[in-house]
C-alpha atoms as a PDB file:
ATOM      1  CA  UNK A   1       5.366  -1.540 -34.903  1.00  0.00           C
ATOM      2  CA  UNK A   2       3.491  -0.188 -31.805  1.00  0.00           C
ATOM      3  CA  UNK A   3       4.665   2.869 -30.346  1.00  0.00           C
ATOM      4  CA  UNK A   4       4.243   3.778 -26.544  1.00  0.00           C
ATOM      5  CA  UNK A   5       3.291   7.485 -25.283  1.00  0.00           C
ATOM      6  CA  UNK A   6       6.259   9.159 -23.557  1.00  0.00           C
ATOM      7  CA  UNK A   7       3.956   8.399 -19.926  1.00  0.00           C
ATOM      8  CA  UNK A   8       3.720   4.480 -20.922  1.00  0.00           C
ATOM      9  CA  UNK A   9       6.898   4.314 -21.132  1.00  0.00           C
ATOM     10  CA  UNK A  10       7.987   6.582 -18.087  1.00  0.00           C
ATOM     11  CA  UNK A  11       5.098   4.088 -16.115  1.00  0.00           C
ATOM     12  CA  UNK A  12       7.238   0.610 -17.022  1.00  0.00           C
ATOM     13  CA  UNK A  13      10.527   1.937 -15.868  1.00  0.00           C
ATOM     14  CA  UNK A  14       9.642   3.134 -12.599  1.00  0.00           C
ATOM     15  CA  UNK A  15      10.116   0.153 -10.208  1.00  0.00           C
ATOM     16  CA  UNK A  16       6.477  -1.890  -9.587  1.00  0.00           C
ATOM     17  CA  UNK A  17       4.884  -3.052  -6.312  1.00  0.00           C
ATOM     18  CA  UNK A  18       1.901  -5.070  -6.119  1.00  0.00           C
ATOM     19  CA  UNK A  19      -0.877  -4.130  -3.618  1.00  0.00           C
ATOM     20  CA  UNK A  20      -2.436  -7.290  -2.152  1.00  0.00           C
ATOM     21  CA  UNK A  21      -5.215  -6.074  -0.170  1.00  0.00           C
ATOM     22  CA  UNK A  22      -8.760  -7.077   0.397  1.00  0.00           C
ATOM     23  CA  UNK A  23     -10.344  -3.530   1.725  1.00  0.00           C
ATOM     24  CA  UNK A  24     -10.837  -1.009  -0.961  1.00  0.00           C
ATOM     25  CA  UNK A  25     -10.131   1.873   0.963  1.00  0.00           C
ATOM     26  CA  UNK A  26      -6.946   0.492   2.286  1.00  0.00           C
ATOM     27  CA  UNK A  27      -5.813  -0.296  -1.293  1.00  0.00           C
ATOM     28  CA  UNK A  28      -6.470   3.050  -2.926  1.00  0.00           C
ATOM     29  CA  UNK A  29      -4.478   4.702   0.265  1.00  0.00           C
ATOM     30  CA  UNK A  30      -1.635   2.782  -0.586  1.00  0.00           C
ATOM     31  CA  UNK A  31      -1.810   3.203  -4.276  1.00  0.00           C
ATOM     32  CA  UNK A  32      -2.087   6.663  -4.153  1.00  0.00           C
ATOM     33  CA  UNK A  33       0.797   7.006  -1.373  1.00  0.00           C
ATOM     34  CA  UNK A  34       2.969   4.488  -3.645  1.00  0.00           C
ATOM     35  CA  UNK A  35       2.378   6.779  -6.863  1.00  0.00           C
ATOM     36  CA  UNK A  36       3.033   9.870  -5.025  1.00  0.00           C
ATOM     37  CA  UNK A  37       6.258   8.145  -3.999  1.00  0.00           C
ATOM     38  CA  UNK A  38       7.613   6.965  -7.519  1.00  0.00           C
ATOM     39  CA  UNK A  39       6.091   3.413  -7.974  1.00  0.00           C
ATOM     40  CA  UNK A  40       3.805   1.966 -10.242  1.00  0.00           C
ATOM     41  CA  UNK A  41       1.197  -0.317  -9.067  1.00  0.00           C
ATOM     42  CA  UNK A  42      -0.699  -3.211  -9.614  1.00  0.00           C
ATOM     43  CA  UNK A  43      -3.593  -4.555  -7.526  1.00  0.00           C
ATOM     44  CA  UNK A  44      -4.871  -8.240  -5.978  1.00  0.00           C
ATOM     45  CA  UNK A  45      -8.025  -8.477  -3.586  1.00  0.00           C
ATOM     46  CA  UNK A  46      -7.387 -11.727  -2.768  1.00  0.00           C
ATOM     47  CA  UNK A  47      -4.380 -14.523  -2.240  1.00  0.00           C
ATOM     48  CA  UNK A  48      -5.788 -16.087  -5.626  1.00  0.00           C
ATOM     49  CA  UNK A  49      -5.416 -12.800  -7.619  1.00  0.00           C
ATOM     50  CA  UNK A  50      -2.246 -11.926  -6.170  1.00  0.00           C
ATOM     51  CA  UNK A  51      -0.585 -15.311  -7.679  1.00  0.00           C
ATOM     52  CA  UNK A  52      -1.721 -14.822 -10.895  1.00  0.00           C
ATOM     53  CA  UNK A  53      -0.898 -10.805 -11.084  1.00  0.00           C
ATOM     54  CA  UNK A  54       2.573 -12.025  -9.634  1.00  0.00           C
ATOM     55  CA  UNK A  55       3.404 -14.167 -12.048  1.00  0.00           C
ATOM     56  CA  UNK A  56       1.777 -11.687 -14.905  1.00  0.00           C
ATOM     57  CA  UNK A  57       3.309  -8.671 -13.948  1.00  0.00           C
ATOM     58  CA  UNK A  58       6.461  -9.877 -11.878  1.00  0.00           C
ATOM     59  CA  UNK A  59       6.797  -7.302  -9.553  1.00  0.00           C
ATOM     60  CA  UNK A  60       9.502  -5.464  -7.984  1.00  0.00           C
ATOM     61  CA  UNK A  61       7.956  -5.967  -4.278  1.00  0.00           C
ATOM     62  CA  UNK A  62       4.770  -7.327  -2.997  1.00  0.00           C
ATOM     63  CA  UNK A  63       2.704  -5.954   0.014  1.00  0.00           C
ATOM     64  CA  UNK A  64       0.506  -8.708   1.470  1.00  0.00           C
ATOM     65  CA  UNK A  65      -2.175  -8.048   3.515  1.00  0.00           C
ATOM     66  CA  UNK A  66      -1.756 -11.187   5.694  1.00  0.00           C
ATOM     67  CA  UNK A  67      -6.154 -11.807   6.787  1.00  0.00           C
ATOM     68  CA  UNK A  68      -8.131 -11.909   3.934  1.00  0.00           C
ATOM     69  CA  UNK A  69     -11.357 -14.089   2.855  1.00  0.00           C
ATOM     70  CA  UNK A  70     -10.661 -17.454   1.067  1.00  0.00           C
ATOM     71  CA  UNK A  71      -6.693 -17.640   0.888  1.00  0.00           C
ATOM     72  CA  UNK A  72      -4.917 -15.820   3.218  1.00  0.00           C
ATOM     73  CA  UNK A  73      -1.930 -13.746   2.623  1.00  0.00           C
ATOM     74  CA  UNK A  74       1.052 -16.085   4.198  1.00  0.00           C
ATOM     75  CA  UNK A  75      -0.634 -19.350   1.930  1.00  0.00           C
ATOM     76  CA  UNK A  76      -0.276 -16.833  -1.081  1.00  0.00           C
ATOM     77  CA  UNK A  77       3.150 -15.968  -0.042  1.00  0.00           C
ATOM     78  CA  UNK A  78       4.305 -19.919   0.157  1.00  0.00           C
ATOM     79  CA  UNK A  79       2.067 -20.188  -2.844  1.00  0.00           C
ATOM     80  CA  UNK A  80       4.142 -17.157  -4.864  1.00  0.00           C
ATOM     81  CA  UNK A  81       7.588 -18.733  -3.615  1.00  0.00           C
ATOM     82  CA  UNK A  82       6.891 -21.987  -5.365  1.00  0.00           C
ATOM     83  CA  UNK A  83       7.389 -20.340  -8.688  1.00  0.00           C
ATOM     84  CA  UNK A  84      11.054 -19.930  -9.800  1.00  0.00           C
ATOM     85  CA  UNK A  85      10.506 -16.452 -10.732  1.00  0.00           C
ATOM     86  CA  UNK A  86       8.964 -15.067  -7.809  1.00  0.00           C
ATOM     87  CA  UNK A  87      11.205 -16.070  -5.119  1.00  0.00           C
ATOM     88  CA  UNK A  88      13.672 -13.587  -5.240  1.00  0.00           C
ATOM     89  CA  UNK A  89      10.690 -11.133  -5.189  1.00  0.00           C
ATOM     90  CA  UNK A  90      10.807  -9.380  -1.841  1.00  0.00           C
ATOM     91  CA  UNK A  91       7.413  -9.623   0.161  1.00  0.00           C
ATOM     92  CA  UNK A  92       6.683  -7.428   3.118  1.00  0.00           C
ATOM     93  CA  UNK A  93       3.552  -8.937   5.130  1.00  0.00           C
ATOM     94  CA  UNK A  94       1.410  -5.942   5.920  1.00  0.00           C
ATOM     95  CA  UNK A  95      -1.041  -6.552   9.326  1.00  0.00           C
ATOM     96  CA  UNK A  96      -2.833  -5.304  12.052  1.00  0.00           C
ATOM     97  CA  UNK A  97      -1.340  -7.699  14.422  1.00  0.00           C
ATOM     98  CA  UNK A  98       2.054  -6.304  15.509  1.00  0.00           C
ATOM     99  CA  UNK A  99       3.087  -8.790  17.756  1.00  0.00           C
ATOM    100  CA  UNK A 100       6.137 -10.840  17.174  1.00  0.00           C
ATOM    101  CA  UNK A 101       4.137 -14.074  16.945  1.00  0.00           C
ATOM    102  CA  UNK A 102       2.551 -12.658  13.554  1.00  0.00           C
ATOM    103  CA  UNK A 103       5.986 -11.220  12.354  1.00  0.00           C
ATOM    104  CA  UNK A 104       7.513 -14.925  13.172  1.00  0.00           C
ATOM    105  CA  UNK A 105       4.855 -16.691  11.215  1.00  0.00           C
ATOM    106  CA  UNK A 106       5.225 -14.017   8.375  1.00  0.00           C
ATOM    107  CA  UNK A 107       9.125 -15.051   7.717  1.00  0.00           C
ATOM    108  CA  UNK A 108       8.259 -18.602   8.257  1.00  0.00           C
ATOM    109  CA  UNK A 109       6.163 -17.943   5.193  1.00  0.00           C
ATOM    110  CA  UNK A 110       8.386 -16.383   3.030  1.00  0.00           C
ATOM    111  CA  UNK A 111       7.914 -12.731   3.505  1.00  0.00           C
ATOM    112  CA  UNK A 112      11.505 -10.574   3.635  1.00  0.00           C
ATOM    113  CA  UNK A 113       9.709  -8.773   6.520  1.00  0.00           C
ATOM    114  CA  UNK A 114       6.996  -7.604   8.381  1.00  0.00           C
ATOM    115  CA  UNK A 115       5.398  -4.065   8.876  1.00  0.00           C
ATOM    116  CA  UNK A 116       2.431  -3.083  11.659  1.00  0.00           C
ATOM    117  CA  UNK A 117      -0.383  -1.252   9.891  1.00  0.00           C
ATOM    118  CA  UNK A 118       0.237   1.824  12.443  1.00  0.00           C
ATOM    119  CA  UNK A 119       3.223   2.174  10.633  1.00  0.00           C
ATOM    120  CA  UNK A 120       6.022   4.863   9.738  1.00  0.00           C
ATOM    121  CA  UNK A 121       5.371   6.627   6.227  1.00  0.00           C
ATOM    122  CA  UNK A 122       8.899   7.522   6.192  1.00  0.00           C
ATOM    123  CA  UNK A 123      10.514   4.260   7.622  1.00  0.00           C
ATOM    124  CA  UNK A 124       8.124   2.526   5.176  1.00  0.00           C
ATOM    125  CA  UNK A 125       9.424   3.990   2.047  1.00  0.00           C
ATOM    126  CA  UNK A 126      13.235   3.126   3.542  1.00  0.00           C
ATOM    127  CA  UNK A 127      12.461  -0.176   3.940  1.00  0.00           C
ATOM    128  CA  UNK A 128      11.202  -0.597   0.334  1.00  0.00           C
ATOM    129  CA  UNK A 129      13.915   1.314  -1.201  1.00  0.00           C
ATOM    130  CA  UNK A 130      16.237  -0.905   0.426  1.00  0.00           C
ATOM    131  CA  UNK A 131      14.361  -4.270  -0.374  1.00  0.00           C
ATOM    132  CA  UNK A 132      13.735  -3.441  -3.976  1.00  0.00           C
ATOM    133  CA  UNK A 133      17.443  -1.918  -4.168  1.00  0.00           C
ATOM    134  CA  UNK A 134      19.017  -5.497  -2.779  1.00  0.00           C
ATOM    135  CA  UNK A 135      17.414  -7.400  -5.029  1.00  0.00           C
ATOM    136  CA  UNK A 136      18.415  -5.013  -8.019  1.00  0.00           C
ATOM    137  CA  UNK A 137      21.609  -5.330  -6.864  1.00  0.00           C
ATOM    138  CA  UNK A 138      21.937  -9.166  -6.898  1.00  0.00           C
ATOM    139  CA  UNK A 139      21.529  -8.867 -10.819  1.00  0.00           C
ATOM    140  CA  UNK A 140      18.228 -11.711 -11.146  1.00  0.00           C
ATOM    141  CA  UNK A 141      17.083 -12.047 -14.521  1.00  0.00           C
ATOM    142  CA  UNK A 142      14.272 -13.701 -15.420  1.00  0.00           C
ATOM    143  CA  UNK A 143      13.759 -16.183 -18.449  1.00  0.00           C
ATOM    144  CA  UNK A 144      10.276 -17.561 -19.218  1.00  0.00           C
ATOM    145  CA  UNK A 145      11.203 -20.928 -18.325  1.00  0.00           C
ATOM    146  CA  UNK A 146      11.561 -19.886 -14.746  1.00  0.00           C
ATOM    147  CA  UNK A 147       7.635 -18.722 -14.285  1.00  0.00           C
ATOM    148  CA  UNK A 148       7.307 -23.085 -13.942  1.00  0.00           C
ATOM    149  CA  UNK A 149       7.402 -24.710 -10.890  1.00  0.00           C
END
């Protein structure tokens, strides 16, 4: 029988957001911001990695950096809402671009909504509270079969 540290198991039950974000700098902001703020997190550097950690880790929320090298963040969002499992996972497409042509073509993707990179600390951390809170709410389990196609 393995037995977890009091911190493991305080780490798994606070609710998990994956980081999907190419710069480095950018990521470890947001980690650290997300860990001040209660979350635990888990990290993708590309629309490839984030698929796989997705379907490994099966997140609470995903932020996805929407331009990155090789697959961009809204083909890894279609890409992540082809799985069963993931669908009901809310995704909040996280850009530079803050015009409403970018937000458009973020919910055409998939994502639950869009968020400027200039953005709000404090109307960011509403926004996942409520995302991660709805789909709490709406009682999803997931069985193993569902991680298929």
């Amino acid at each position: 029988m393995e037995y977890q540290t009091a911190q493991n198991y305080a780490a798994e039950a606070l609710p998990t957001i994956l980081i999907v974000e190419d710069f480095d700098d950018t990521r470890l902001m947001m980690k650290l911001w997300l860990a001040k703020n209660g979350y635990r997190v888990v990290e993708a550097e590309t629309g490839e990695q984030a698929i796989d950690v997705a379907q490994r880790e099966l997140p609470d929320l995903i932020l996805m950096d929407v331009r990155m090298p090789g697959m961009n963040g809204l083909d890894a969002t279609q890409r992540i809402r082809e799985y069963q499992a993931l669908r009901r996972i809310p995704i909040v497409a996280v850009s530079a671009y803050g015009a409403d042509e970018y937000r458009s073509l973020g919910i055409d993707a998939g994502c639950n909504e869009y968020v400027s990179t200039a953005f709000d600390p404090n109307a960011l951390a509403e926004l996942l509270k409520s995302l991660i809170a709805s789909r709490e709410s709406s009682g999803i389990n997931v069985l193993p079969s569902d991680l298929e196609h």
